[in-house]
N, C-alpha and C. Protein backbone atom coordinates (compact mmCIF):
# COMPACT_ATOMS: atom_id res chain seq x y z
N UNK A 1 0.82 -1.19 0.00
CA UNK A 1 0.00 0.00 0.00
C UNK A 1 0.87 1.25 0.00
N UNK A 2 2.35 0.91 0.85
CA UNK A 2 2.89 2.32 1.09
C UNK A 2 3.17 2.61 -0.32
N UNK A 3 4.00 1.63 -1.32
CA UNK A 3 4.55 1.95 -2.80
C UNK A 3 3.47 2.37 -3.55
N UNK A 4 2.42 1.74 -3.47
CA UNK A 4 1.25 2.33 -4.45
C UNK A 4 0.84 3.56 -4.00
N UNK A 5 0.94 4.17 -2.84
CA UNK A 5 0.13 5.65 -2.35
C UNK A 5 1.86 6.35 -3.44
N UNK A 6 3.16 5.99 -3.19
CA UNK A 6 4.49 6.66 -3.52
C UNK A 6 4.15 6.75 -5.19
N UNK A 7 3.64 5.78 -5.47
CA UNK A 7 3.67 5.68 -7.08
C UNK A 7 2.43 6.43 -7.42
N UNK A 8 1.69 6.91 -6.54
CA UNK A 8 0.22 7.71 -7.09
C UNK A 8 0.45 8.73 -6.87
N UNK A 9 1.60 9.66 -5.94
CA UNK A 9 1.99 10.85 -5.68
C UNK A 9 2.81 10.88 -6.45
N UNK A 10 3.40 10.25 -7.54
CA UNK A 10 4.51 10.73 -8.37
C UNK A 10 3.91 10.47 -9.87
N UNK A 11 2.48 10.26 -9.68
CA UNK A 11 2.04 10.53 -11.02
C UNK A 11 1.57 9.69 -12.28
N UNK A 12 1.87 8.53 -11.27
CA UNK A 12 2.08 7.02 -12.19
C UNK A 12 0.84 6.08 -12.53
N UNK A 13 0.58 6.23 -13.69
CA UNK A 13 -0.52 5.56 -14.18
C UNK A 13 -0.68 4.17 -13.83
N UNK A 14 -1.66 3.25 -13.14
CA UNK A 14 -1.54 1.67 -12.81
C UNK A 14 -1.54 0.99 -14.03
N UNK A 15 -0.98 0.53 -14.62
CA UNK A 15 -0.79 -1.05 -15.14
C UNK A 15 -0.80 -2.75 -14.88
N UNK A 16 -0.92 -3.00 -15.99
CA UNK A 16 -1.03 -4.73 -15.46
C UNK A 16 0.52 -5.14 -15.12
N UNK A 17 1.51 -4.21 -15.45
CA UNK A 17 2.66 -4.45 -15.16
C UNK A 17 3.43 -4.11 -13.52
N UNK A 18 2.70 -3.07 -13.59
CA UNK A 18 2.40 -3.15 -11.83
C UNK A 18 2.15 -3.78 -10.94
N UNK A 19 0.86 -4.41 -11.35
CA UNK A 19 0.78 -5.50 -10.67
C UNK A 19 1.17 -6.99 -10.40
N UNK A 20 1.62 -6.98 -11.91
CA UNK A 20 2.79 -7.90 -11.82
C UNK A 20 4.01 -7.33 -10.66
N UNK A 21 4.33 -6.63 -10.48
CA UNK A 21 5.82 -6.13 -10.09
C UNK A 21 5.37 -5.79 -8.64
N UNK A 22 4.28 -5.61 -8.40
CA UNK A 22 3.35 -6.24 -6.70
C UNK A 22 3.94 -7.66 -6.41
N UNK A 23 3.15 -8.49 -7.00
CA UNK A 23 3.39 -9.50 -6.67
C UNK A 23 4.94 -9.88 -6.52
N UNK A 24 5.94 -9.57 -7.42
CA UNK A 24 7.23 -9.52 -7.15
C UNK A 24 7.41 -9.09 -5.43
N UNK A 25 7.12 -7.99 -5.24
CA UNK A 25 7.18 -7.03 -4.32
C UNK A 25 6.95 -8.20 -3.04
N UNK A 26 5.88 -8.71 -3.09
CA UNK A 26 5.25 -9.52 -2.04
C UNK A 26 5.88 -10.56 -2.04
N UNK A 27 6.59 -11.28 -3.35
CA UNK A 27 7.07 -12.61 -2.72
C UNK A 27 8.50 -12.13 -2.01
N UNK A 28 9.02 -11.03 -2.02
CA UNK A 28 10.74 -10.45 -1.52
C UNK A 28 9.99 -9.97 -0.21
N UNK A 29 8.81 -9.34 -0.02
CA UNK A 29 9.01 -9.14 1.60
C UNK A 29 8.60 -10.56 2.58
N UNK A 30 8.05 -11.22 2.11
CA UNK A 30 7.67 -12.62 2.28
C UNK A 30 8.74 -13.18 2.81
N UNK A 31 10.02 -13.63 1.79
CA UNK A 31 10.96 -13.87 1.69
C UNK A 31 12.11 -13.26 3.02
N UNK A 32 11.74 -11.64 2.76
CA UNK A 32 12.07 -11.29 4.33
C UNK A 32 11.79 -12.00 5.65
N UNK A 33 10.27 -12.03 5.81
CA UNK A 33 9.55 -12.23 7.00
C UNK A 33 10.56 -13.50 7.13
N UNK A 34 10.47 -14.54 6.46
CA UNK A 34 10.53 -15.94 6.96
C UNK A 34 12.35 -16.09 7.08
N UNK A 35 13.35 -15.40 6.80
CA UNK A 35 14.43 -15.01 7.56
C UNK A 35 14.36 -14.39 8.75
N UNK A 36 13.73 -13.76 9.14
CA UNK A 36 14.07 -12.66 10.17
C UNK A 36 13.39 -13.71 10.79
N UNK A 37 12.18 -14.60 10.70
CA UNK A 37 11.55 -15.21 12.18
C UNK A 37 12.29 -16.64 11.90
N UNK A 38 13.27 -16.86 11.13
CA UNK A 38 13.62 -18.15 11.32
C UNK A 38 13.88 -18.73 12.74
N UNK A 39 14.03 -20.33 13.31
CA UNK A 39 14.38 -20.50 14.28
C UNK A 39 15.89 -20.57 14.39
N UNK A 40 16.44 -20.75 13.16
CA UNK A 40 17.73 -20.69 13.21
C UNK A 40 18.68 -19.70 13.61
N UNK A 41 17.98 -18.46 13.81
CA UNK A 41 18.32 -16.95 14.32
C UNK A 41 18.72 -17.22 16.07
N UNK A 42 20.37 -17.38 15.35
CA UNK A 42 20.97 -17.23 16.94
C UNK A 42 21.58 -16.13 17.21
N UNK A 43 22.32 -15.64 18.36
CA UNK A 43 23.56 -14.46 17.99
C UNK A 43 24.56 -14.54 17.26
N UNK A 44 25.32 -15.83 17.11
CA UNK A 44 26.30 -15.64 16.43
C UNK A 44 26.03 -15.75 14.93
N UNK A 45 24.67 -16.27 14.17
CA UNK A 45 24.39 -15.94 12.88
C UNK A 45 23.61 -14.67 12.54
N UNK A 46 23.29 -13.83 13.70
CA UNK A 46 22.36 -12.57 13.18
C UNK A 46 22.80 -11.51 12.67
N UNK A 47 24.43 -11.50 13.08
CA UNK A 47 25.08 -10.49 11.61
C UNK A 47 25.49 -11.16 10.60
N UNK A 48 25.52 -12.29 10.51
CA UNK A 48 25.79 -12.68 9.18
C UNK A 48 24.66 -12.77 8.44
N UNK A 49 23.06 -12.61 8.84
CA UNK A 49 21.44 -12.69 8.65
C UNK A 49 21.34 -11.52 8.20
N UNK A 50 21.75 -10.47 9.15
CA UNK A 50 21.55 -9.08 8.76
C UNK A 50 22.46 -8.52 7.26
N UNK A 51 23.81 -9.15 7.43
CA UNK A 51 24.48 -8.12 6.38
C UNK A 51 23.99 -9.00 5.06
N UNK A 52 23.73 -10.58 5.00
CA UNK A 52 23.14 -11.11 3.69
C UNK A 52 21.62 -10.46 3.24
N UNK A 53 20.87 -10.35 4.24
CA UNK A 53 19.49 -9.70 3.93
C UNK A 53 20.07 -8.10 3.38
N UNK A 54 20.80 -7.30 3.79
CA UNK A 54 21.19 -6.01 3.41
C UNK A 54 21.68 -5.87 1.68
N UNK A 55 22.89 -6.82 2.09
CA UNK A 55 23.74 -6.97 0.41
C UNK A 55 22.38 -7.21 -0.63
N UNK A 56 21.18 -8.51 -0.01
CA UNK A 56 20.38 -9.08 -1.27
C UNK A 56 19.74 -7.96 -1.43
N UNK A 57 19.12 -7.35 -0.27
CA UNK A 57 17.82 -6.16 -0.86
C UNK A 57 18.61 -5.19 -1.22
N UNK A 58 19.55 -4.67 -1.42
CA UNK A 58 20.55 -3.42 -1.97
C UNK A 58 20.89 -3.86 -3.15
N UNK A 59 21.23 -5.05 -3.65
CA UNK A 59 21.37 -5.23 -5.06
C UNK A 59 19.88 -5.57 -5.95
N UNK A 60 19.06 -5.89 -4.98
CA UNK A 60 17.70 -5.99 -5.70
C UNK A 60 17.23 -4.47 -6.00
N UNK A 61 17.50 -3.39 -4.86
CA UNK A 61 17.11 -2.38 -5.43
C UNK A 61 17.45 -1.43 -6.49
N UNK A 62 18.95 -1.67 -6.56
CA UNK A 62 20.03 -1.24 -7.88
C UNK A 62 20.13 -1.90 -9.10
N UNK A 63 19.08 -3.35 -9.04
CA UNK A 63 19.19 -3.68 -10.17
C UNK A 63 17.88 -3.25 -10.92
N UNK A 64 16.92 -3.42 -10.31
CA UNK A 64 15.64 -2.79 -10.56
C UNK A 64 15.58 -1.01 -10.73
N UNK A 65 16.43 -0.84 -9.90
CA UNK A 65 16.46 0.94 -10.42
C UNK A 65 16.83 1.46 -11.59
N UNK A 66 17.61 0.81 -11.77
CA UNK A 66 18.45 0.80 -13.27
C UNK A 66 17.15 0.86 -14.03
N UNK A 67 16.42 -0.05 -13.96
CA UNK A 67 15.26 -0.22 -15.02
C UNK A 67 14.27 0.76 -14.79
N UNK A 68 14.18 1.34 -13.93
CA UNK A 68 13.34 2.51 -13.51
C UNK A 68 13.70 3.53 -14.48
N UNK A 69 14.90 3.62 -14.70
CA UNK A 69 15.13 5.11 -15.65
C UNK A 69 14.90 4.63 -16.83
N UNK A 70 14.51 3.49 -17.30
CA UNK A 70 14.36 3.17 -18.78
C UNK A 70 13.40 3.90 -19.17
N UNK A 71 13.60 4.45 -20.79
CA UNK A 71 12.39 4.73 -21.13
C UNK A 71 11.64 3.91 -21.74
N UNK A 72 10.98 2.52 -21.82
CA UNK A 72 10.34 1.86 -22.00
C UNK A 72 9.42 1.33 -21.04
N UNK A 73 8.20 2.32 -21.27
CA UNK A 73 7.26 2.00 -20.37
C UNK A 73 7.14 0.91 -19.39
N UNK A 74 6.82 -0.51 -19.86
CA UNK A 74 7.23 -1.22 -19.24
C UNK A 74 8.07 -2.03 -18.42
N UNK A 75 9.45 -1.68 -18.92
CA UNK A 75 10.76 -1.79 -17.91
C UNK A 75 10.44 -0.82 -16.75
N UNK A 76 9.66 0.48 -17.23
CA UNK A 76 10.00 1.61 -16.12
C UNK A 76 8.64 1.39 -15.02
N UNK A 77 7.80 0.61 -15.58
CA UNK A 77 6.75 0.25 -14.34
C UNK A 77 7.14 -0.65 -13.37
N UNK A 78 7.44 -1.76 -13.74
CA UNK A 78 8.61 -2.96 -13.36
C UNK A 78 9.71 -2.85 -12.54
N UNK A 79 10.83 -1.60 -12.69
CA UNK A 79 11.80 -1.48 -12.41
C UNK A 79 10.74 -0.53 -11.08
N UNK A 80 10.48 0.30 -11.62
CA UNK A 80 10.17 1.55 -10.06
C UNK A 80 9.25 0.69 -9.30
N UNK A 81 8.70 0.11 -9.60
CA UNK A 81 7.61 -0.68 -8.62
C UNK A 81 8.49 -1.48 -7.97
N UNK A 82 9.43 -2.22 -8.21
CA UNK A 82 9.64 -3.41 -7.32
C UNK A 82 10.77 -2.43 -6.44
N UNK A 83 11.71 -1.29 -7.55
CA UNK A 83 12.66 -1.28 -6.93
C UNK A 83 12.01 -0.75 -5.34
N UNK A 84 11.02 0.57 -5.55
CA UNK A 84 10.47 1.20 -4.11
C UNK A 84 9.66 -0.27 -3.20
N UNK A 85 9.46 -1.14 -3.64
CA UNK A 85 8.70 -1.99 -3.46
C UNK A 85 9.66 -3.06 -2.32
N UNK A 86 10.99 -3.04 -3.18
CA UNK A 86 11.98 -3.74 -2.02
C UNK A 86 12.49 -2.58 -0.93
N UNK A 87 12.76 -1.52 -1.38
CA UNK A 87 13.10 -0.16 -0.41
C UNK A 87 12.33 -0.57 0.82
N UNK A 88 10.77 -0.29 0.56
CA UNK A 88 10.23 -0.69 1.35
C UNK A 88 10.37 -1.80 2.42
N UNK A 89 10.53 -2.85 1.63
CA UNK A 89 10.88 -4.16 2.41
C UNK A 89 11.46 -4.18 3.65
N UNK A 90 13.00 -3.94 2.97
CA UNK A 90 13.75 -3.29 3.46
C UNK A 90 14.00 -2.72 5.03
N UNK A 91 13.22 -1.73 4.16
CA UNK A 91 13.20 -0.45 5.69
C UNK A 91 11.96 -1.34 6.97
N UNK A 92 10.85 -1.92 6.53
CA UNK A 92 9.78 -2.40 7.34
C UNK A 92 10.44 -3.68 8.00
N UNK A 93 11.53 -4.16 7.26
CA UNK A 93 12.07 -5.34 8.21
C UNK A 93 12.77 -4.89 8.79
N UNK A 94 13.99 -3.82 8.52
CA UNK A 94 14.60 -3.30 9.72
C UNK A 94 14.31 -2.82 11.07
N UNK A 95 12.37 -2.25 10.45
CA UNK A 95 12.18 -1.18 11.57
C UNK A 95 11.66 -2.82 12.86
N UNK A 96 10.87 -3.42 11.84
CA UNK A 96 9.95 -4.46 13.08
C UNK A 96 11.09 -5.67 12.97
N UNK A 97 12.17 -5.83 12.85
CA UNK A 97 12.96 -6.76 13.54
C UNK A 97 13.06 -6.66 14.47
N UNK A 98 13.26 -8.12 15.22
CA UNK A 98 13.56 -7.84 16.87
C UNK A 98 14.88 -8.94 16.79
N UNK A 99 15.32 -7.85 18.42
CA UNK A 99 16.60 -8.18 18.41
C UNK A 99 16.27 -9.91 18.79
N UNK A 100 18.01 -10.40 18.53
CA UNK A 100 18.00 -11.62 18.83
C UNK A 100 18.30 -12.05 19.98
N UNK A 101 18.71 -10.75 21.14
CA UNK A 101 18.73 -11.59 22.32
C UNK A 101 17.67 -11.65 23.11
N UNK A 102 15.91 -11.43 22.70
CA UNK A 102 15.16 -11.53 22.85
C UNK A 102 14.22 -12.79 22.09
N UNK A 103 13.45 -13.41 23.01
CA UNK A 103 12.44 -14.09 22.53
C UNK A 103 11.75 -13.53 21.43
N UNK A 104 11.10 -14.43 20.36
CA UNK A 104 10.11 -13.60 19.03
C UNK A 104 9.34 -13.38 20.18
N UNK A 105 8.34 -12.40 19.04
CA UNK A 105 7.19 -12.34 19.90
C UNK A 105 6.07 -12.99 19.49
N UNK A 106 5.93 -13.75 18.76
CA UNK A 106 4.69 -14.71 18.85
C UNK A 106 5.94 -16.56 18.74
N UNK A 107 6.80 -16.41 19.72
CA UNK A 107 7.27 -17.73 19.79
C UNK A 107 6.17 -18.30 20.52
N UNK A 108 6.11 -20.29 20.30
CA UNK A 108 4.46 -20.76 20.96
C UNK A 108 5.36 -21.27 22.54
N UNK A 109 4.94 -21.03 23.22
CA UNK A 109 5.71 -21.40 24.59
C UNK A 109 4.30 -22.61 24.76
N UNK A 110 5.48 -23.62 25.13
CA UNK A 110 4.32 -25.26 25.72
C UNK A 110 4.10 -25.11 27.08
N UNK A 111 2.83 -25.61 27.64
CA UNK A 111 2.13 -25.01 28.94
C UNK A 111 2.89 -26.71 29.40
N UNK A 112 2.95 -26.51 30.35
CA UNK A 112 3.68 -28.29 31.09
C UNK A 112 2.98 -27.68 32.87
């Protein structure tokens, strides 16, 4: 929702290519979620979690930006959609990550 309100303040007509490049969008924050809540998230792998999630969404967004400046309509729906689309990601996993020397917060604790 946040990229589509960004892409309607900058003027951008919706396409079916958009929504293609949604769905992109959704399977990379997806893709986020289920790293960041892995159980495998200990301390000694959560900077190596953090700087691989950083490097992938920073080259996802530079490769897709690139295509943003195309002038071919459809590269340039494609490219700006996913690239703000991973930005996003991005920034929403950084902000609601929790640290790792804390319990998740919906870990299932067994009643005994």
């Amino acid at each position: 929702m946040v990229v589509a309100a960004v892409l309607h303040a900058l003027g951008e007509r919706f396409s079916l290519f958009h929504v293609a490049a949604f769905l992109l969008v959704i399977g990379l924050g997806f893709g986020l979620c289920v790293v960041l809540q892995s159980e495998t998230w200990d301390l000694g792998g959560a900077r190596t979690h953090r700087l691989c999630l950083v490097v992938c969404s920073t080259t996802t967004i530079l490769v897709f930006g690139v295509l943003a400046f195309s002038q071919i309509p459809v590269l340039r729906a494609i490219g700006l959609t996913t690239a703000l689309g991973s930005l996003a990601c991005l920034l929403f996993a950084a902000f609601l990550a929790e640290s790792p020397e804390k319990p998740p917060l919906l870990a299932v604790t067994s009643s005994k």
